[in-house]
N, C-alpha and C. Protein backbone atom coordinates (compact mmCIF):
# COMPACT_ATOMS: atom_id res chain seq x y z
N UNK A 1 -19.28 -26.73 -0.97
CA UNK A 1 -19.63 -25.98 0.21
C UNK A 1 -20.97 -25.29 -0.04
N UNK A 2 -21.60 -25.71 0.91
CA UNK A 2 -23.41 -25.02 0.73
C UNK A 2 -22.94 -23.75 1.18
N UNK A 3 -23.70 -22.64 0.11
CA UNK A 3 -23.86 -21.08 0.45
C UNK A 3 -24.95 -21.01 1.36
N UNK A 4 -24.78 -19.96 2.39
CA UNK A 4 -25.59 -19.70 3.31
C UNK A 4 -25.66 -18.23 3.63
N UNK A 5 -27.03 -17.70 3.20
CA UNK A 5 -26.89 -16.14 3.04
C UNK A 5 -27.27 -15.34 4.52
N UNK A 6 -26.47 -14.52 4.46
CA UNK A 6 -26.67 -14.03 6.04
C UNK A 6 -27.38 -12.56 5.60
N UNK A 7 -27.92 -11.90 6.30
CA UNK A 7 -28.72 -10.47 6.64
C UNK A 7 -27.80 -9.77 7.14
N UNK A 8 -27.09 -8.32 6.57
CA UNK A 8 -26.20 -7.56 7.01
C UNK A 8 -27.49 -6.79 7.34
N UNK A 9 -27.43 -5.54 8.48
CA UNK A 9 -27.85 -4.81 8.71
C UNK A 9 -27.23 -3.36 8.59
N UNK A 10 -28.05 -2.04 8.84
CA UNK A 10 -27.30 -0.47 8.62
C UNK A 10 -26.85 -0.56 10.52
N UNK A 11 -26.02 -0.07 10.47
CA UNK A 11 -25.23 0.37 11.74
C UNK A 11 -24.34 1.49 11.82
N UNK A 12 -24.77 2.54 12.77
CA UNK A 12 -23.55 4.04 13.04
C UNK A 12 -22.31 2.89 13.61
N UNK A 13 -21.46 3.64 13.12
CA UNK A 13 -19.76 2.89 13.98
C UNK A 13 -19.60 4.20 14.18
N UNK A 14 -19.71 4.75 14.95
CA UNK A 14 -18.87 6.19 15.94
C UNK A 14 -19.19 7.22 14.48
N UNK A 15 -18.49 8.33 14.02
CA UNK A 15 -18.82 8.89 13.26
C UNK A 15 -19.88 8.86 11.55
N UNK A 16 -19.18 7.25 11.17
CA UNK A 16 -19.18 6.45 10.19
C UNK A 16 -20.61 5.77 10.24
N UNK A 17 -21.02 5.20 8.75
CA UNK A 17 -22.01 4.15 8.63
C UNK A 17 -21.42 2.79 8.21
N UNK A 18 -22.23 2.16 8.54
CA UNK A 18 -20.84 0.64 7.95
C UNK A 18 -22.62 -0.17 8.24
N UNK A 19 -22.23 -1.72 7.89
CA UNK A 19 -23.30 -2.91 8.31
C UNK A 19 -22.62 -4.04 8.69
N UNK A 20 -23.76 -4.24 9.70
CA UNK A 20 -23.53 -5.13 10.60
C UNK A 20 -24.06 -6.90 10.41
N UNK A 21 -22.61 -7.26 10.37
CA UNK A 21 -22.79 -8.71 10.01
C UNK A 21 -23.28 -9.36 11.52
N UNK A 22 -24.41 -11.10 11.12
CA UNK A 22 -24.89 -11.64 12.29
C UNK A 22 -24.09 -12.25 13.22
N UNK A 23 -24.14 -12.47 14.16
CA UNK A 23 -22.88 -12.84 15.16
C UNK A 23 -23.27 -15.04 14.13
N UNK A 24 -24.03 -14.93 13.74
CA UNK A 24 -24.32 -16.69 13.18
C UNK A 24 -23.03 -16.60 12.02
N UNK A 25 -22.80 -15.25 11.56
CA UNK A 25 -21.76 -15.20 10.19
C UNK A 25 -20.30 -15.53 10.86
N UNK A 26 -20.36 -14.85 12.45
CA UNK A 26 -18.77 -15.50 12.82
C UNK A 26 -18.62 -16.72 13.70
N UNK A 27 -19.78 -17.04 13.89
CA UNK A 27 -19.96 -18.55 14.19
C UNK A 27 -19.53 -19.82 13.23
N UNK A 28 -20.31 -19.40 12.59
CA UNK A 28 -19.98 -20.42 11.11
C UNK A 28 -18.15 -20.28 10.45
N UNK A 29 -18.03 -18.76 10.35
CA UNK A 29 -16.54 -18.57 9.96
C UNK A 29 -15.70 -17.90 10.98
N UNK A 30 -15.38 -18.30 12.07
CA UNK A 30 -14.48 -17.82 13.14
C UNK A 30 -13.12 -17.48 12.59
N UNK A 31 -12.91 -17.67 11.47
CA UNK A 31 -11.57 -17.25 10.76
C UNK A 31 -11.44 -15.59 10.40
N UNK A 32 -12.87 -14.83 10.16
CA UNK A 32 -12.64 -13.86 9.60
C UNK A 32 -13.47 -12.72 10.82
N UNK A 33 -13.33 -13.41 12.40
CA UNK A 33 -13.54 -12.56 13.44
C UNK A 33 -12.27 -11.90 13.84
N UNK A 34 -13.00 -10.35 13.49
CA UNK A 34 -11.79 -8.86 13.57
C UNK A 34 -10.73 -8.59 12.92
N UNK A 35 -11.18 -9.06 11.46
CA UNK A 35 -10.25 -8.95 10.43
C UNK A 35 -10.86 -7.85 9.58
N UNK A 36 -10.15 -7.12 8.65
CA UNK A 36 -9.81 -6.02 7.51
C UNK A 36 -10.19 -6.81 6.41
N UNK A 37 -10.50 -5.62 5.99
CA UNK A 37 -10.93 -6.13 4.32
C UNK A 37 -11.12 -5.25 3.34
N UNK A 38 -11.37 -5.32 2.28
CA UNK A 38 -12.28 -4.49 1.37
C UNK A 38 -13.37 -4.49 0.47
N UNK A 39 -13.93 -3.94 0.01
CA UNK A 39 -15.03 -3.71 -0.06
C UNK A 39 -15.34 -3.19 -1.93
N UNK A 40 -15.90 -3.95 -2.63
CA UNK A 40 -15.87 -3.25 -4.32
C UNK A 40 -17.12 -3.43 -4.77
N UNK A 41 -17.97 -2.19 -5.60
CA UNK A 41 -19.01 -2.25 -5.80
C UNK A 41 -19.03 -3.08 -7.62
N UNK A 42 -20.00 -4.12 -7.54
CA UNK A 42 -20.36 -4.39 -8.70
C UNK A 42 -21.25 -4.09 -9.28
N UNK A 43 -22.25 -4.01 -9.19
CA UNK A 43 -23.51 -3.21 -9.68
C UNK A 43 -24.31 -2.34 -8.92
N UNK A 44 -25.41 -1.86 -9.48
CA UNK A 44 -26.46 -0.72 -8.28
C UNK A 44 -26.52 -1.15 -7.05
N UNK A 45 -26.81 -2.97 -6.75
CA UNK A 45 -27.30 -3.53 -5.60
C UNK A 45 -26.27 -4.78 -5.18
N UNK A 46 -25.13 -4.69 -5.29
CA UNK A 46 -24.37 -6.10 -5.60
C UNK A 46 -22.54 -5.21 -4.61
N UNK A 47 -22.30 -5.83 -4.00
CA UNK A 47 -20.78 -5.33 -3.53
C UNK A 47 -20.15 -7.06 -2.85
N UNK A 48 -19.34 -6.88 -3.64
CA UNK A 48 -18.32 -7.98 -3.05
C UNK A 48 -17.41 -7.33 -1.75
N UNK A 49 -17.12 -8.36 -1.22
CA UNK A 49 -16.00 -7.79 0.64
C UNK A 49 -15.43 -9.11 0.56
N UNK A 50 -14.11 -8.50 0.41
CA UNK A 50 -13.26 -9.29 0.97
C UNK A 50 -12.36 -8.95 1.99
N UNK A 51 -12.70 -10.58 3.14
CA UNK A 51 -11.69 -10.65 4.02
C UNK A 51 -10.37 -10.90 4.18
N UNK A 52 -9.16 -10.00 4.90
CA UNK A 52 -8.11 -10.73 4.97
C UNK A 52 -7.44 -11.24 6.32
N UNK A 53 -7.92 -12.37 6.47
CA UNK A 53 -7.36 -13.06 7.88
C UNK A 53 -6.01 -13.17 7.73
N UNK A 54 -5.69 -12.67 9.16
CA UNK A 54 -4.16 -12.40 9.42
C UNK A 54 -3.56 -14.04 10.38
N UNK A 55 -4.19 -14.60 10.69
CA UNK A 55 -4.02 -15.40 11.57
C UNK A 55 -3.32 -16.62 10.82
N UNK A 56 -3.39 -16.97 9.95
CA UNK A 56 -2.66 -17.96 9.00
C UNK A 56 -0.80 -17.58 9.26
N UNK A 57 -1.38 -15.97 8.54
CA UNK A 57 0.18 -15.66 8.32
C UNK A 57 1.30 -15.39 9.34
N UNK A 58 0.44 -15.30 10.69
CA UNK A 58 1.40 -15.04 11.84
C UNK A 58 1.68 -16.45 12.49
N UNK A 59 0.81 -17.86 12.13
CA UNK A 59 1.61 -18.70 12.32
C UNK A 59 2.45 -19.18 11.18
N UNK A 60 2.59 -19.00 10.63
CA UNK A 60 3.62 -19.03 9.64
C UNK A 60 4.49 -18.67 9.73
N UNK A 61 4.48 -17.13 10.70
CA UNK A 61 5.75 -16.53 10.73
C UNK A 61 6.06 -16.95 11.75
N UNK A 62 5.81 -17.47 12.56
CA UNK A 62 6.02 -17.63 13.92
C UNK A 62 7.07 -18.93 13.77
N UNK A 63 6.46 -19.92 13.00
CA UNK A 63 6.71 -20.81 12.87
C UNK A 63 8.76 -20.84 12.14
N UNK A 64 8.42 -19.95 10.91
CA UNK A 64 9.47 -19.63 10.22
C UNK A 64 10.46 -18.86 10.94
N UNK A 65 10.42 -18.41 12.23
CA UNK A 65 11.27 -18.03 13.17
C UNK A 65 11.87 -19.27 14.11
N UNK A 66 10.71 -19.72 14.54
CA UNK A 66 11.76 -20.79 15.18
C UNK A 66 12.84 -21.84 14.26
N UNK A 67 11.84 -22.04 13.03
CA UNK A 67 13.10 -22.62 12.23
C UNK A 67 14.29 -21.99 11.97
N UNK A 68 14.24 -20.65 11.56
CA UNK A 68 15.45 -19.91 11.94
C UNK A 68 16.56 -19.79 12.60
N UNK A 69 15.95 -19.65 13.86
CA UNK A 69 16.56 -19.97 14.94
C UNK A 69 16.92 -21.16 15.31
N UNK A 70 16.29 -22.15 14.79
CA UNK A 70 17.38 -23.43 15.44
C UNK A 70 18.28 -23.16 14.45
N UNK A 71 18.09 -23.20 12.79
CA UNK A 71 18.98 -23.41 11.98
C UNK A 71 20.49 -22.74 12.63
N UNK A 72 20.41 -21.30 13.24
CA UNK A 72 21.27 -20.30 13.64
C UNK A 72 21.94 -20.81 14.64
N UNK A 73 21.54 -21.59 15.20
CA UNK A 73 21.90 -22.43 16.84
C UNK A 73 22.46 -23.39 15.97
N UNK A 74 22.15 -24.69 14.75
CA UNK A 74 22.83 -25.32 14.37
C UNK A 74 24.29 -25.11 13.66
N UNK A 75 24.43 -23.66 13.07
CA UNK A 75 25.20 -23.18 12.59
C UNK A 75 26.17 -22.46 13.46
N UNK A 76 26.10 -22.42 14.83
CA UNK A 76 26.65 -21.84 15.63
C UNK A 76 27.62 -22.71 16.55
N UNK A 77 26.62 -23.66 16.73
CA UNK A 77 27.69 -25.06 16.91
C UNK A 77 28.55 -26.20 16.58
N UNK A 78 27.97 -25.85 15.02
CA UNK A 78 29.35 -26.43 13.81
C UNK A 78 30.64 -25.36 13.36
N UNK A 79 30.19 -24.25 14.08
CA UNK A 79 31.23 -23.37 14.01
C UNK A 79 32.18 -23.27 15.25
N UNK A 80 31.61 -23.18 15.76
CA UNK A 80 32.30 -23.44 17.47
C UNK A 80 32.95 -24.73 17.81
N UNK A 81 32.24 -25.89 17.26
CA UNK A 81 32.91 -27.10 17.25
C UNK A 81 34.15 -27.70 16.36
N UNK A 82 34.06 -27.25 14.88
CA UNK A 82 35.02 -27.31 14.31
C UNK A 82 36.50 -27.56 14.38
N UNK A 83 37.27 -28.42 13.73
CA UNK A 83 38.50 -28.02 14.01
C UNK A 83 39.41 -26.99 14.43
N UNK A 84 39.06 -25.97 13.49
CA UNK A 84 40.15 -25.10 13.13
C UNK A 84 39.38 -24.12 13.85
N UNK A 85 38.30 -24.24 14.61
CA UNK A 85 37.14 -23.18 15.18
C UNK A 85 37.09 -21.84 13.97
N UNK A 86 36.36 -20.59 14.88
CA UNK A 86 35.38 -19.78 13.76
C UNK A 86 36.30 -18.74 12.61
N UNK A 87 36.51 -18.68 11.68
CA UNK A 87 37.44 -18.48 10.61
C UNK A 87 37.22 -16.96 10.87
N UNK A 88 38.03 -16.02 10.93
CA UNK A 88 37.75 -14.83 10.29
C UNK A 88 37.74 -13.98 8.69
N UNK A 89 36.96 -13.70 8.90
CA UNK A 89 36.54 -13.30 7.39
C UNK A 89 37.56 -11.91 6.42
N UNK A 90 38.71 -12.25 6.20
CA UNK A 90 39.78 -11.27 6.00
C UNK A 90 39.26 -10.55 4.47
N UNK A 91 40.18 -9.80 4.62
CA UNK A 91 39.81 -8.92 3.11
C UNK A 91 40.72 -9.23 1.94
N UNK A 92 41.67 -10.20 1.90
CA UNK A 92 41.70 -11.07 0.74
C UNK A 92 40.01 -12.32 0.04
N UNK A 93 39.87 -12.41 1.60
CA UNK A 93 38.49 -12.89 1.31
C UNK A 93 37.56 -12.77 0.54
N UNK A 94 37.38 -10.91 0.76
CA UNK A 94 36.54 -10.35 0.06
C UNK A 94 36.62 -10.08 -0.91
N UNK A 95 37.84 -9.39 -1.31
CA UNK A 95 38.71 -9.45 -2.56
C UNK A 95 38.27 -10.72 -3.88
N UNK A 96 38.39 -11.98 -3.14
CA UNK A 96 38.00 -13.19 -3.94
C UNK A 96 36.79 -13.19 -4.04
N UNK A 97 35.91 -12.82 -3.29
CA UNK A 97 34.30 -12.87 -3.35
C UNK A 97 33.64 -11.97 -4.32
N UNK A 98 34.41 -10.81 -4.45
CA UNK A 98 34.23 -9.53 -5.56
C UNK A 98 34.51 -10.15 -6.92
N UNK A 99 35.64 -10.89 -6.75
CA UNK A 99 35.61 -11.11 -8.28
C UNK A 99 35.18 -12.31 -8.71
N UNK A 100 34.64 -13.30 -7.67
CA UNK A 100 33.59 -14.39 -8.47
C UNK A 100 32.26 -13.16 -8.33
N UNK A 101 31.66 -12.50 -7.88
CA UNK A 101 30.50 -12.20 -8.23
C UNK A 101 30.32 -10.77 -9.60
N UNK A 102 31.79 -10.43 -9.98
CA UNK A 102 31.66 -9.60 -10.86
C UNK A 102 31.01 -10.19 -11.93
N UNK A 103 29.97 -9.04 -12.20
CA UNK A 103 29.21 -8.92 -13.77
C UNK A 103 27.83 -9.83 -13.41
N UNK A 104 28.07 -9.98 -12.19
CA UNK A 104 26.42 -10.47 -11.64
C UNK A 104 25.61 -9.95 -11.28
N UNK A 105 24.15 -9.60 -12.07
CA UNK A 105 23.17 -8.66 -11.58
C UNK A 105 22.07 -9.85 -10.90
N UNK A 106 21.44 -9.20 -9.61
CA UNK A 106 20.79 -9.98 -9.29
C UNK A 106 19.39 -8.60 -9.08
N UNK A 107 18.20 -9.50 -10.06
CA UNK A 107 16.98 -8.55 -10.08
C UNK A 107 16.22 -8.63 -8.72
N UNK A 108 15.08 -7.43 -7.91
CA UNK A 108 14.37 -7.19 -7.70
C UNK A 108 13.76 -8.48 -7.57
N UNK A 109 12.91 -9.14 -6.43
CA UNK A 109 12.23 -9.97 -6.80
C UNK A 109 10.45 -8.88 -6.36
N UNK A 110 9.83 -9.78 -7.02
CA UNK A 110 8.39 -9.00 -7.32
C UNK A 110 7.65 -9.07 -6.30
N UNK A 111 7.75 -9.98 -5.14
CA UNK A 111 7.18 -9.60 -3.95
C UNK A 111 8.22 -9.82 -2.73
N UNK A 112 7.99 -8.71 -1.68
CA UNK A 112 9.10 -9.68 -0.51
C UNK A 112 9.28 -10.53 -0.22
N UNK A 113 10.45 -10.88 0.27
CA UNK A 113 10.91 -12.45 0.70
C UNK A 113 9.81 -13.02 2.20
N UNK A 114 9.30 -13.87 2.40
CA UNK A 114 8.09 -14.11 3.44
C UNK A 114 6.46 -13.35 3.19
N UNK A 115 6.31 -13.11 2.53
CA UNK A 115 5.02 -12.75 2.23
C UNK A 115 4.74 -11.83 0.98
């Protein structure tokens, strides 16, 4: 990918100073128009910014909902259809469920489940 250096400029934003990227910078990358980021200084004259486009992750989620939801609709109609139709879940049930899961620790996972 050819680098292509753009000219930020100084700009007031309402109270604040900030710089102003060329409208050619969200031409070229329409991915990172009205997105958050941050900002880290590396040397006297040098700052890295990074963007974080949100737009990936909301079709993703979007996406991971409808799969959901059919799955929930598929599971709703193998329950309903069934022989013996929808079981209730008694407390001998649970009883048995307590003691296959005794002495099972299940850790923390290190980031949330979906993102």
């Amino acid at each position: 990918m050819a680098v292509t250096p753009y000219r930020v400029t100084p700009a007031r934003i309402g109270n604040s100073s900030g710089l102003r990227l060329p409208a050619a910078f969200y031409r070229d990358h329409p991915q990172f128009a009205g997105v958050a980021g941050q900002m880290e200084v590396l040397d006297e004259n040098t700052l890295l910014l990074r963007l974080e486009p949100e737009v990936p992750q909301q079709e993703e989620a979007e996406e991971d909902s409808l799969l959901l939801g059919l799955f929930l609709d598929f599971l709703s109609r193998q329950a309903l259809t069934s022989d013996p139709g929808p079981v209730l879940y008694t407390e001998a049930m649970a009883a048995d469920d307590d003691e296959l899961l005794a002495g099972v620790t299940v850790e923390a996972a290190e980031e949330p489940l979906g993102g």
